[in-house]
PDB file of N, CA and C in Angstrom:
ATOM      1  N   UNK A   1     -19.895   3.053 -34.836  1.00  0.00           N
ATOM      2  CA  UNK A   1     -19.234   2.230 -33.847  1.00  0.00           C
ATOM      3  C   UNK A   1     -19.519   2.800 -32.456  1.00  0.00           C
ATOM      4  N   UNK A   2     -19.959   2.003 -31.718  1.00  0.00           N
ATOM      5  CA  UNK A   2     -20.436   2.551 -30.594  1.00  0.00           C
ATOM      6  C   UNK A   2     -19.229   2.648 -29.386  1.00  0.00           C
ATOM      7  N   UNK A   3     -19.280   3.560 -28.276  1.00  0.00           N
ATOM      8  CA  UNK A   3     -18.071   4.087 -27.489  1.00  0.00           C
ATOM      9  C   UNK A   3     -18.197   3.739 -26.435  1.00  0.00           C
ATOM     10  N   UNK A   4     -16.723   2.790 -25.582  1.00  0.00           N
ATOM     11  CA  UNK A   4     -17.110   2.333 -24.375  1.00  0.00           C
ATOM     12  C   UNK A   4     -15.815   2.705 -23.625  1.00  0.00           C
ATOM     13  N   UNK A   5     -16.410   2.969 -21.993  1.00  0.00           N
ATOM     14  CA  UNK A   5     -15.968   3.334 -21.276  1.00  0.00           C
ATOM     15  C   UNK A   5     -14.991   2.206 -20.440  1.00  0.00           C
ATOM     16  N   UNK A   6     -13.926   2.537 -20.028  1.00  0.00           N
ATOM     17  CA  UNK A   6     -13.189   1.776 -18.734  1.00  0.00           C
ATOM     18  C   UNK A   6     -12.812   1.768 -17.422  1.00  0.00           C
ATOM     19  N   UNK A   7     -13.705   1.311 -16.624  1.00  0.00           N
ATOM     20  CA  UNK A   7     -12.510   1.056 -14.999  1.00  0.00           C
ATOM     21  C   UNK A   7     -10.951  -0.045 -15.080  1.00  0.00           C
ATOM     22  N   UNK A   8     -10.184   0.586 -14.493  1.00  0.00           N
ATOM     23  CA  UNK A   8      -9.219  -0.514 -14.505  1.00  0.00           C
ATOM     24  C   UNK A   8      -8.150  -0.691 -13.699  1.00  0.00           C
ATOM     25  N   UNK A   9      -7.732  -1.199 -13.120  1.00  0.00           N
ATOM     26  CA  UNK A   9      -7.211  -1.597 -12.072  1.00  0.00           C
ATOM     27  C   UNK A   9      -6.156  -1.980 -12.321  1.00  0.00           C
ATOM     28  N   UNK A  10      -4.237  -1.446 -11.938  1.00  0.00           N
ATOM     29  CA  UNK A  10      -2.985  -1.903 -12.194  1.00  0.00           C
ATOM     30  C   UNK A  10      -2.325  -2.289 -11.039  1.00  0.00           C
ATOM     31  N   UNK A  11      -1.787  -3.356 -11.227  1.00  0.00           N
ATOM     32  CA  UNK A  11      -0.603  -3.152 -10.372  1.00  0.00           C
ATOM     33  C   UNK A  11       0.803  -3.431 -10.468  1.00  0.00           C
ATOM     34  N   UNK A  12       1.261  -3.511  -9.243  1.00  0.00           N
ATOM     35  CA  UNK A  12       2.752  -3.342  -9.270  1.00  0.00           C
ATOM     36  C   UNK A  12       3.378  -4.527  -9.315  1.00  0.00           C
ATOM     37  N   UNK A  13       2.791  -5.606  -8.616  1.00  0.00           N
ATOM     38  CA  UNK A  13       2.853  -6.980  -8.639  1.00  0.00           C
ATOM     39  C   UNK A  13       1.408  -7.742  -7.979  1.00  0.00           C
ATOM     40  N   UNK A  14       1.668  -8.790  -7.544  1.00  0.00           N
ATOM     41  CA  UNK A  14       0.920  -9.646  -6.934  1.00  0.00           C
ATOM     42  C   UNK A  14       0.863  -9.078  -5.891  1.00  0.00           C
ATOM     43  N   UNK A  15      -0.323  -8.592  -5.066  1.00  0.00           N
ATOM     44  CA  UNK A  15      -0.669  -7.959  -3.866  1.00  0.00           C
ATOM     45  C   UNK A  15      -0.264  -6.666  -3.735  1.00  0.00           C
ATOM     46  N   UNK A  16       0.419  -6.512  -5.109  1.00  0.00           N
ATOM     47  CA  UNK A  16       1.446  -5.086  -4.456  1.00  0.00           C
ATOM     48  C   UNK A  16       0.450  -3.545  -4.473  1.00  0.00           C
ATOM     49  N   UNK A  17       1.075  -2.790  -5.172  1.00  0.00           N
ATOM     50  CA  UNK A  17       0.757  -1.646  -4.603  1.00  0.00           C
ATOM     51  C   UNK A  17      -0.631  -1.221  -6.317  1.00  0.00           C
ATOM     52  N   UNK A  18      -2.008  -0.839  -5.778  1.00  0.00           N
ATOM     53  CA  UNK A  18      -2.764  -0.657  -6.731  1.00  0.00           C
ATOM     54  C   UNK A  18      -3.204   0.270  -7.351  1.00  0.00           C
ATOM     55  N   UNK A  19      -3.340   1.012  -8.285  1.00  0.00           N
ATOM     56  CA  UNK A  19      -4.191   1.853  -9.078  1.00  0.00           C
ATOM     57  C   UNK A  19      -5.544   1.904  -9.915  1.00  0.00           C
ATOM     58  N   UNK A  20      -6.368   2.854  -9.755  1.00  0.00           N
ATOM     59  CA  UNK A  20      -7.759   2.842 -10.188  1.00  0.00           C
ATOM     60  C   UNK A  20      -7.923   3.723 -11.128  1.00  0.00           C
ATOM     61  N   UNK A  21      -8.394   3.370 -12.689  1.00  0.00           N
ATOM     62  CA  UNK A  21      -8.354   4.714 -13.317  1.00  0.00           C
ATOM     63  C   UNK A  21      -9.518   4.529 -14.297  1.00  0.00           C
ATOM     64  N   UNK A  22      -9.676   5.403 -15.414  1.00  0.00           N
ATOM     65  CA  UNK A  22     -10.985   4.755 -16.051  1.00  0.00           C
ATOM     66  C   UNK A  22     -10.168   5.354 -17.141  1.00  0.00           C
ATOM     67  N   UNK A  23     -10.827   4.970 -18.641  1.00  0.00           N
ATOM     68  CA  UNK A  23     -10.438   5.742 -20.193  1.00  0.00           C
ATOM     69  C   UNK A  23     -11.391   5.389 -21.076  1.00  0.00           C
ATOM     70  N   UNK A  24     -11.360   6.138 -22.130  1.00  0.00           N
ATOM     71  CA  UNK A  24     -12.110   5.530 -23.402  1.00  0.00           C
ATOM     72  C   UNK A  24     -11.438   4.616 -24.341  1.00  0.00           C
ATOM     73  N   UNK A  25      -9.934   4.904 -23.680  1.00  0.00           N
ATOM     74  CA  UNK A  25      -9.374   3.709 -25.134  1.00  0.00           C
ATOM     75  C   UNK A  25      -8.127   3.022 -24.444  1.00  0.00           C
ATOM     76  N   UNK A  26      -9.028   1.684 -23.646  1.00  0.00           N
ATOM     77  CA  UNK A  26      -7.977   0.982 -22.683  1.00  0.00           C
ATOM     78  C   UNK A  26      -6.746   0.420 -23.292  1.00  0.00           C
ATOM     79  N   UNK A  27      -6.456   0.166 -24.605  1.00  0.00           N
ATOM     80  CA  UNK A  27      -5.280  -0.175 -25.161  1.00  0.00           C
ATOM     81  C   UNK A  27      -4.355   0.376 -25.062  1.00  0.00           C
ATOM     82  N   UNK A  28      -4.650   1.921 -25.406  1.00  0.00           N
ATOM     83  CA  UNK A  28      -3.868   3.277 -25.492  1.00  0.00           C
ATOM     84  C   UNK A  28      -3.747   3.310 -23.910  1.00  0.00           C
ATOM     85  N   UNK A  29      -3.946   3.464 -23.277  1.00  0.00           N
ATOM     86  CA  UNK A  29      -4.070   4.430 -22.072  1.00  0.00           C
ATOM     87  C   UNK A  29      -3.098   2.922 -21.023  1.00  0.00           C
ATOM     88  N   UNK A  30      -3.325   1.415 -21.095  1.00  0.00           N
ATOM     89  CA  UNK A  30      -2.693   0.654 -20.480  1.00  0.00           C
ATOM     90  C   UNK A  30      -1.468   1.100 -21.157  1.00  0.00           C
ATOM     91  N   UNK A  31      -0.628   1.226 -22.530  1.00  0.00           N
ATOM     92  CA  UNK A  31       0.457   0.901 -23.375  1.00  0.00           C
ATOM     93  C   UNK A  31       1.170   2.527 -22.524  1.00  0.00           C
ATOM     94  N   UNK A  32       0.433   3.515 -22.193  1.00  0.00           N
ATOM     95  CA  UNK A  32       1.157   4.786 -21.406  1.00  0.00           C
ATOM     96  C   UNK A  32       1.263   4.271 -20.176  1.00  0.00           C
ATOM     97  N   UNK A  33       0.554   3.844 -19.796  1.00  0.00           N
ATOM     98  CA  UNK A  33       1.306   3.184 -18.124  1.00  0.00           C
ATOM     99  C   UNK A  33       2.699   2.332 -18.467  1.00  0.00           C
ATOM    100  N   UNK A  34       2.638   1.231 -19.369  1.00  0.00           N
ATOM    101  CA  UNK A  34       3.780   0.376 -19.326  1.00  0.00           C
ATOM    102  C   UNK A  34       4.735   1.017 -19.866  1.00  0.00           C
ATOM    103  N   UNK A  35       4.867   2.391 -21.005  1.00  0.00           N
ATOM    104  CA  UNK A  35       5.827   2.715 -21.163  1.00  0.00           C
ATOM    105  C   UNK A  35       6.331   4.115 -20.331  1.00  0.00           C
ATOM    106  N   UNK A  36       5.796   4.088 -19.208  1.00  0.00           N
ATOM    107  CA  UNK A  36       5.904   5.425 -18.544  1.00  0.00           C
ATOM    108  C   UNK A  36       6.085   6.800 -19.474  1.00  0.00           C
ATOM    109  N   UNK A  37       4.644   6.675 -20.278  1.00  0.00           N
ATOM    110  CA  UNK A  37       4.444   8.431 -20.897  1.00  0.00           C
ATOM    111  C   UNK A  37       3.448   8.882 -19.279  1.00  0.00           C
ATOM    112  N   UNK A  38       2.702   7.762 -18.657  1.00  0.00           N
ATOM    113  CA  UNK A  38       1.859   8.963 -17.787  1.00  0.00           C
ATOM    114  C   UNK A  38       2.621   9.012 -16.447  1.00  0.00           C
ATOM    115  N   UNK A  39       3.514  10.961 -15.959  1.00  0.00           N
ATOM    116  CA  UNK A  39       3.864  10.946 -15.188  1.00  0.00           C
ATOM    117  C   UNK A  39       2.725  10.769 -13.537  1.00  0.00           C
ATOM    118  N   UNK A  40       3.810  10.707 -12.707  1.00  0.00           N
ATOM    119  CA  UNK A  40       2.898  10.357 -11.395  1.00  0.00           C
ATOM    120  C   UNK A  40       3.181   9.110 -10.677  1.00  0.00           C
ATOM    121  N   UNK A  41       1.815   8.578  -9.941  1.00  0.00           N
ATOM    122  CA  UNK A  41       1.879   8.008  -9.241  1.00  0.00           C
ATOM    123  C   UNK A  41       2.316   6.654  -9.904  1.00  0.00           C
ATOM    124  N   UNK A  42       1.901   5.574 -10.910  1.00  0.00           N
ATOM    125  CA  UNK A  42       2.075   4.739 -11.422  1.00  0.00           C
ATOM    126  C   UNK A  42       3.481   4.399 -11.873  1.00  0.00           C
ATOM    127  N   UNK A  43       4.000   5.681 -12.320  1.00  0.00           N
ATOM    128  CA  UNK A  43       5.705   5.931 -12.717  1.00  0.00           C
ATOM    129  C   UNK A  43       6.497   5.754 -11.965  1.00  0.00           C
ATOM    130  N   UNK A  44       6.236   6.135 -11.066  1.00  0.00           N
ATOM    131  CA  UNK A  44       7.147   6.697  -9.638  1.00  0.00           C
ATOM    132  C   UNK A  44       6.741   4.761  -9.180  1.00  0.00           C
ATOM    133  N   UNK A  45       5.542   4.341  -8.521  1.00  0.00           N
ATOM    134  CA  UNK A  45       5.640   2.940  -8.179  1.00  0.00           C
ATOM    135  C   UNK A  45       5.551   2.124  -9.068  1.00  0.00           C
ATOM    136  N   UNK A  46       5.978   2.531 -10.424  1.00  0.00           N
ATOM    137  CA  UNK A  46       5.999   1.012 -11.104  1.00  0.00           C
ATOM    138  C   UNK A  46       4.581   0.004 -11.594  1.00  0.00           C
ATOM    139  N   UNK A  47       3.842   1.282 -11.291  1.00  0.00           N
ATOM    140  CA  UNK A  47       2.343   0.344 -11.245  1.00  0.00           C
ATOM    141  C   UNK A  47       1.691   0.153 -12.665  1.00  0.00           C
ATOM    142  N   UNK A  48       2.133  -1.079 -13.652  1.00  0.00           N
ATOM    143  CA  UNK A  48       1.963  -0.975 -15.406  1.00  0.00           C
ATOM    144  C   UNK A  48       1.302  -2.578 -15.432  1.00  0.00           C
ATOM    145  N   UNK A  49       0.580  -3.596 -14.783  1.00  0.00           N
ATOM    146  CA  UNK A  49       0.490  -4.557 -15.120  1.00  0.00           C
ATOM    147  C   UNK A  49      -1.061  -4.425 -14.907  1.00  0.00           C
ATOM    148  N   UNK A  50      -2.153  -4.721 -15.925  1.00  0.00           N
ATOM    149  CA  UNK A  50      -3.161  -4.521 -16.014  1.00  0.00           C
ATOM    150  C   UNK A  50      -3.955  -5.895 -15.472  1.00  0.00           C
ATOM    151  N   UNK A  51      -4.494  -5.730 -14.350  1.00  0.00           N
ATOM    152  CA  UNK A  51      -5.412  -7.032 -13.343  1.00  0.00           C
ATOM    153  C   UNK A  51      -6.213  -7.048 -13.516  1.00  0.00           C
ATOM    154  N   UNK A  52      -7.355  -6.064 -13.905  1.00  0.00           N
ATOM    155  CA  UNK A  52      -8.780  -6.170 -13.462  1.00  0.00           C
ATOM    156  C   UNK A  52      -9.039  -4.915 -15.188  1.00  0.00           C
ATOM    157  N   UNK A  53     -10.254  -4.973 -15.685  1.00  0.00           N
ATOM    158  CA  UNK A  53     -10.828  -3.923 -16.354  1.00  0.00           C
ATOM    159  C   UNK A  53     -12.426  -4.192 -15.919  1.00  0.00           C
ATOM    160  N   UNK A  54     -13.359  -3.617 -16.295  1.00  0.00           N
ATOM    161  CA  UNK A  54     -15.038  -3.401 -16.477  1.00  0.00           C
ATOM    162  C   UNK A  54     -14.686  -2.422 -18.041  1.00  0.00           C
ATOM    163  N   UNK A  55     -16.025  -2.899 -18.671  1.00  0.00           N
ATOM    164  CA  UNK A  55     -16.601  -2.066 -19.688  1.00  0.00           C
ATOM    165  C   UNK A  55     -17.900  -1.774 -19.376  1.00  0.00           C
ATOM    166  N   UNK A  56     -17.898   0.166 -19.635  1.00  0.00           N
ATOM    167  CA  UNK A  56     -19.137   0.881 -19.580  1.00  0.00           C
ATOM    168  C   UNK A  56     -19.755   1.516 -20.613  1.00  0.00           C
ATOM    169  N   UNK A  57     -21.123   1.359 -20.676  1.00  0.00           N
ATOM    170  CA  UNK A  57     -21.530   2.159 -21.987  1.00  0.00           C
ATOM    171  C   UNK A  57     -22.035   3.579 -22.024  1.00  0.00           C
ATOM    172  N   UNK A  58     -21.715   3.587 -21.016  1.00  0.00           N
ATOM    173  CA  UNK A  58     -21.391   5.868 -20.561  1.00  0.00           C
ATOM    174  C   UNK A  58     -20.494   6.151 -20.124  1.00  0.00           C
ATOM    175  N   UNK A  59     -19.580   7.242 -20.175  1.00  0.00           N
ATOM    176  CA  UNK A  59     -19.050   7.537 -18.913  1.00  0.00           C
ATOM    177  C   UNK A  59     -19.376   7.941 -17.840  1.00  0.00           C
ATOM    178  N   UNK A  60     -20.729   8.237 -17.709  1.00  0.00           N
ATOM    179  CA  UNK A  60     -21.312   8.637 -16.060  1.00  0.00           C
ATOM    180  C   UNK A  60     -21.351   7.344 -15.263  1.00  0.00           C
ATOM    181  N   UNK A  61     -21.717   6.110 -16.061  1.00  0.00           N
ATOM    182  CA  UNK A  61     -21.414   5.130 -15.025  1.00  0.00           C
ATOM    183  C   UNK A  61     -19.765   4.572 -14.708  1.00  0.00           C
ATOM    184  N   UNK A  62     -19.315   4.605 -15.893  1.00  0.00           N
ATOM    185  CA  UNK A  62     -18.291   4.511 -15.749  1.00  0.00           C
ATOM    186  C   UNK A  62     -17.226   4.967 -14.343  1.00  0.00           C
ATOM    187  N   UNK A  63     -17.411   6.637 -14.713  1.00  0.00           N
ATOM    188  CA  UNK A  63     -17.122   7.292 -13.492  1.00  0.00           C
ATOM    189  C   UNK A  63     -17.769   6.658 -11.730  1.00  0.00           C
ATOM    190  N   UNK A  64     -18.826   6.947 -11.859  1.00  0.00           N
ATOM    191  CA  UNK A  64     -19.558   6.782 -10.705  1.00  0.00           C
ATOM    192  C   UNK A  64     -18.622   5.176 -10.191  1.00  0.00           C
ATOM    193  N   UNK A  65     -18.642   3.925 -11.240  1.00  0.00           N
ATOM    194  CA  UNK A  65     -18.078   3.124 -11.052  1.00  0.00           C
ATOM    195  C   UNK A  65     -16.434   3.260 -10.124  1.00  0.00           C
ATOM    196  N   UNK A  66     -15.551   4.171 -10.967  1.00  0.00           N
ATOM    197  CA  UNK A  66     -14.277   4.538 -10.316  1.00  0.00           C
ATOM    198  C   UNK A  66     -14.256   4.893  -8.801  1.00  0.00           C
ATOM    199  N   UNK A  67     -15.354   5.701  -8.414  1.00  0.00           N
ATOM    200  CA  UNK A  67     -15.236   6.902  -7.327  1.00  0.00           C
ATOM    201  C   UNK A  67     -15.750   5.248  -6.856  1.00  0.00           C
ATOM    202  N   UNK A  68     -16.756   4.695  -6.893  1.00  0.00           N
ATOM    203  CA  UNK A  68     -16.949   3.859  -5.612  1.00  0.00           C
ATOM    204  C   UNK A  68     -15.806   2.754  -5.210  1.00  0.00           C
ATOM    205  N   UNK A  69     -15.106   2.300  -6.636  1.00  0.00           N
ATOM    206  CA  UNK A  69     -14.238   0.994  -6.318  1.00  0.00           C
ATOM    207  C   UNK A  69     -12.820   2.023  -5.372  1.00  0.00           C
ATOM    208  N   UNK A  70     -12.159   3.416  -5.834  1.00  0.00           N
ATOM    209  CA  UNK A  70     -11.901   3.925  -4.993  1.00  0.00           C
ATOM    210  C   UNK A  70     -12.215   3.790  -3.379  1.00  0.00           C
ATOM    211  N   UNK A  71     -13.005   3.843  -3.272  1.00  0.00           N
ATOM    212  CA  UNK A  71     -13.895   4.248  -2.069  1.00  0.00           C
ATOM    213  C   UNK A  71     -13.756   2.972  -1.035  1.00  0.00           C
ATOM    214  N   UNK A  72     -13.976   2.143  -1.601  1.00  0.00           N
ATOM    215  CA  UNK A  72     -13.654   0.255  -0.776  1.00  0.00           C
ATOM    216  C   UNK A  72     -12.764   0.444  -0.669  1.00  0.00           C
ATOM    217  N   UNK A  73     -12.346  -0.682   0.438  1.00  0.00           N
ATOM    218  CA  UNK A  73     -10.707  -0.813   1.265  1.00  0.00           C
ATOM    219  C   UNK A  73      -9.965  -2.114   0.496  1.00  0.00           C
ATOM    220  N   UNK A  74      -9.074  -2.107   0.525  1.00  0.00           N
ATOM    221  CA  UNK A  74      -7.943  -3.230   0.153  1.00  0.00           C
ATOM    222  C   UNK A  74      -8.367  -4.038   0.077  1.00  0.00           C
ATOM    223  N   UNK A  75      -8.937  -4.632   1.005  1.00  0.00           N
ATOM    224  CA  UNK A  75      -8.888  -6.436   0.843  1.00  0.00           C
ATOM    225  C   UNK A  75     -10.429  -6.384   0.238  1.00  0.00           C
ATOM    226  N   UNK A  76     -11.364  -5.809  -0.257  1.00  0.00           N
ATOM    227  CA  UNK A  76     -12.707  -5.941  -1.067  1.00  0.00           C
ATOM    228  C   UNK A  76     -11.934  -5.915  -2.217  1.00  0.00           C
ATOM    229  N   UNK A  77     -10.393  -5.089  -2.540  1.00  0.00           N
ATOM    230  CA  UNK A  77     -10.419  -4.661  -4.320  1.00  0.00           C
ATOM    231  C   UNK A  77      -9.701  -5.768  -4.333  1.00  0.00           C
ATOM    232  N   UNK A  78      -9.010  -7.014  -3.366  1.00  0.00           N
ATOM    233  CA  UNK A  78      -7.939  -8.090  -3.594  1.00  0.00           C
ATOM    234  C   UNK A  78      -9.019  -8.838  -4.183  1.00  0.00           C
ATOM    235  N   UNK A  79     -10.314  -9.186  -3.241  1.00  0.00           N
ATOM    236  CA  UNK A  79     -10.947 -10.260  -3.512  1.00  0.00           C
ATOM    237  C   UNK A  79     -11.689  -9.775  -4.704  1.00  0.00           C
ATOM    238  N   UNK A  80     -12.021  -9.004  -5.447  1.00  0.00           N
ATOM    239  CA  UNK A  80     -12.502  -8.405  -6.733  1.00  0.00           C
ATOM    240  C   UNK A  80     -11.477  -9.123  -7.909  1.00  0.00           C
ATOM    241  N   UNK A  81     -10.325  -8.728  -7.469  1.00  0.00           N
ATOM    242  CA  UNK A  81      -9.595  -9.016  -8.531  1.00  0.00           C
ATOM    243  C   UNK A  81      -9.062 -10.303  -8.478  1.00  0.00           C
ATOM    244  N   UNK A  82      -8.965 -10.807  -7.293  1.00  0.00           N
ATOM    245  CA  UNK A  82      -8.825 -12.785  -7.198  1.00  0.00           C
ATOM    246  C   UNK A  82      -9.918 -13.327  -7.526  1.00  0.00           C
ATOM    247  N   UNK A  83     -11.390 -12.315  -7.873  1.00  0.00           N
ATOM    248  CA  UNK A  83     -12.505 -13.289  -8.076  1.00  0.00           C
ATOM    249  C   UNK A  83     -12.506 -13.678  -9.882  1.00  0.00           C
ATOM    250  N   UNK A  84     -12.112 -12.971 -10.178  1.00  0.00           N
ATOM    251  CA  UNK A  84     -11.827 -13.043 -11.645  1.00  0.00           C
ATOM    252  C   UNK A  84     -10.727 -13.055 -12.487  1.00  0.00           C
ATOM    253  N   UNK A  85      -9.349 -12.661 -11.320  1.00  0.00           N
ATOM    254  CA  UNK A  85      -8.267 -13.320 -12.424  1.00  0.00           C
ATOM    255  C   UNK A  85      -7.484 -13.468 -10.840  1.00  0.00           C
ATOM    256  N   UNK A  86      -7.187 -14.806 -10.566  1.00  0.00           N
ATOM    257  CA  UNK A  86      -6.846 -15.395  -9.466  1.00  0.00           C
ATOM    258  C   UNK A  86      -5.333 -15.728  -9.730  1.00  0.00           C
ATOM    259  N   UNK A  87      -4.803 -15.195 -10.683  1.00  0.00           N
ATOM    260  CA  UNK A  87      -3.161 -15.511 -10.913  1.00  0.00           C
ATOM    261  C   UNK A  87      -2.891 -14.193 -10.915  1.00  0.00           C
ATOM    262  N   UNK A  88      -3.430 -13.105 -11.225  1.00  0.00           N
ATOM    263  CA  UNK A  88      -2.785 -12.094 -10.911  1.00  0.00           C
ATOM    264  C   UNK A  88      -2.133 -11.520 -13.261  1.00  0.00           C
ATOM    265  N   UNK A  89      -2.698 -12.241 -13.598  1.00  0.00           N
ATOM    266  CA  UNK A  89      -1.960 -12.145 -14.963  1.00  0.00           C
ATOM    267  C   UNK A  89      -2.789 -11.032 -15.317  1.00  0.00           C
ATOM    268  N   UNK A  90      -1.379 -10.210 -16.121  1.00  0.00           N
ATOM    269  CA  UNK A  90      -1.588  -9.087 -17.110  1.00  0.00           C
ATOM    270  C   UNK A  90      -2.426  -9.414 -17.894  1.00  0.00           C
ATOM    271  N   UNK A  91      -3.428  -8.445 -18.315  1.00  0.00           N
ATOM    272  CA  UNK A  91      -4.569  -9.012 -19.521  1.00  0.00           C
ATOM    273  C   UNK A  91      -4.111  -8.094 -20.398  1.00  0.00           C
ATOM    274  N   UNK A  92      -2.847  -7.314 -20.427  1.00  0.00           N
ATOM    275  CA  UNK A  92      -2.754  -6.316 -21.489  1.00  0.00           C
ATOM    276  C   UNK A  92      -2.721  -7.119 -22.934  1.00  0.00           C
ATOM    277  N   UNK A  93      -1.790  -8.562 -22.880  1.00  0.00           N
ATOM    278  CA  UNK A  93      -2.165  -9.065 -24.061  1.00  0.00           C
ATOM    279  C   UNK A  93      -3.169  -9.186 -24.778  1.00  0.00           C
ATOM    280  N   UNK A  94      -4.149  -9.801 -23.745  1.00  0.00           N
ATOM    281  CA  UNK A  94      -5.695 -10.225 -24.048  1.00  0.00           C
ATOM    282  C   UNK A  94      -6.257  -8.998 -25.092  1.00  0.00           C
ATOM    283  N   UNK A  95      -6.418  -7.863 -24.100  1.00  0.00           N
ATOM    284  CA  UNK A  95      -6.980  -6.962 -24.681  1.00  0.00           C
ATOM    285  C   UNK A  95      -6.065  -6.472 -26.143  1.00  0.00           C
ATOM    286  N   UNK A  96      -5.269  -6.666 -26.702  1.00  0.00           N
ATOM    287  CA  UNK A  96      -4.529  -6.264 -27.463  1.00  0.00           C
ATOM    288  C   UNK A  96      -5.044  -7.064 -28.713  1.00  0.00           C
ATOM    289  N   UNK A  97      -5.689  -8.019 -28.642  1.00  0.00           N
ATOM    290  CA  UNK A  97      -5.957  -9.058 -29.824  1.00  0.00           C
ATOM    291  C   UNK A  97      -7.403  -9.032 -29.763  1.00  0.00           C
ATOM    292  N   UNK A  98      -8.090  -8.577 -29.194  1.00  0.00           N
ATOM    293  CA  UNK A  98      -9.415  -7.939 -29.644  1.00  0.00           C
ATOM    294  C   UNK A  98     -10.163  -7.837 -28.257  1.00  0.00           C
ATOM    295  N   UNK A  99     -10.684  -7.508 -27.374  1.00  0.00           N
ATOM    296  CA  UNK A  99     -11.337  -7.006 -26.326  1.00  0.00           C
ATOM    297  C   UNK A  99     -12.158  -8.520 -26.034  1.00  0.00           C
ATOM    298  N   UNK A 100     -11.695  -9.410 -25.394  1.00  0.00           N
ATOM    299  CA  UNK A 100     -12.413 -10.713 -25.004  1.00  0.00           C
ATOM    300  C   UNK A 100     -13.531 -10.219 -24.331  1.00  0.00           C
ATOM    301  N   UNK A 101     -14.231 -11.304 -24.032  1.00  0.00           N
ATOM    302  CA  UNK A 101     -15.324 -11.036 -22.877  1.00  0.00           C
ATOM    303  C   UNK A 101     -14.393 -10.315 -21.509  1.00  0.00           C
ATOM    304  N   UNK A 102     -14.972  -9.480 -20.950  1.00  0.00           N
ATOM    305  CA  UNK A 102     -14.812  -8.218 -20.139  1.00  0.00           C
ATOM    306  C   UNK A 102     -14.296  -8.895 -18.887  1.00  0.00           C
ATOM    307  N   UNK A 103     -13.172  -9.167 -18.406  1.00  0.00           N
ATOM    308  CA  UNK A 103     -13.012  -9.068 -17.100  1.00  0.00           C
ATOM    309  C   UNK A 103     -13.743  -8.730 -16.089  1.00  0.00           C
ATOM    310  N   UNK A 104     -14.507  -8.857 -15.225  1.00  0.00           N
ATOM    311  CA  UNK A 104     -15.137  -8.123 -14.321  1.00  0.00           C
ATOM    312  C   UNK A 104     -16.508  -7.685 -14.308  1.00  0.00           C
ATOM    313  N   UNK A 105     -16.930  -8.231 -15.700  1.00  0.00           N
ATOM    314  CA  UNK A 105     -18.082  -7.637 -15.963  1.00  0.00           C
ATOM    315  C   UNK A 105     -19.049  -8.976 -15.916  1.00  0.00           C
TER     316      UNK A 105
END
């Protein structure tokens, strides 16, 4: 079974406040944001609603991917994530019932 990487993008609400993170096992790693196991920044603002993902088939791109979407200002990561889910809806379901075609990708 081959191993894929994640960028992914949470937030707090609609426009609200955002997070950038990457994992190998986006099910697991979204389900610790929503139940606040990961302390920090996300805990503290509430940031558990999953907007945006990419799938990578390394983690070097993967990474490299994070550090740059980091790197852009606000309104490039709004229109990123209005370009492909324009309601703002949690895809944690989605991904929970088998990994649809990739958000973002």
């Amino acid at each position: 079974m081959e191993k894929y990487y994640y960028v992914y993008i949470l937030a707090s609400q609609r426009n609200g406040t955002l997070y950038i993170g990457i994992t190998s096992d986006l099910i697991k790693r979204v389900w610790e944001h929503k139940n606040k196991f990961v302390d920090g920044f996300t805990k503290e603002y509430n940031v558990n609603k999953l907007i945006y993902y990419e799938q990578h088939n390394d983690p070097e791109s993967a990474i490299k991917r994070e550090k740059r979407l980091k790197k852009y200002n606000r309104k490039w990561k709004l229109n990123l994530i209005e370009g492909v889910n324009p309601d703002w809806k949690d895809l944690y379901e989605e991904i929970t019932t088998g990994l649809p075609e990739q958000v973002g990708q």
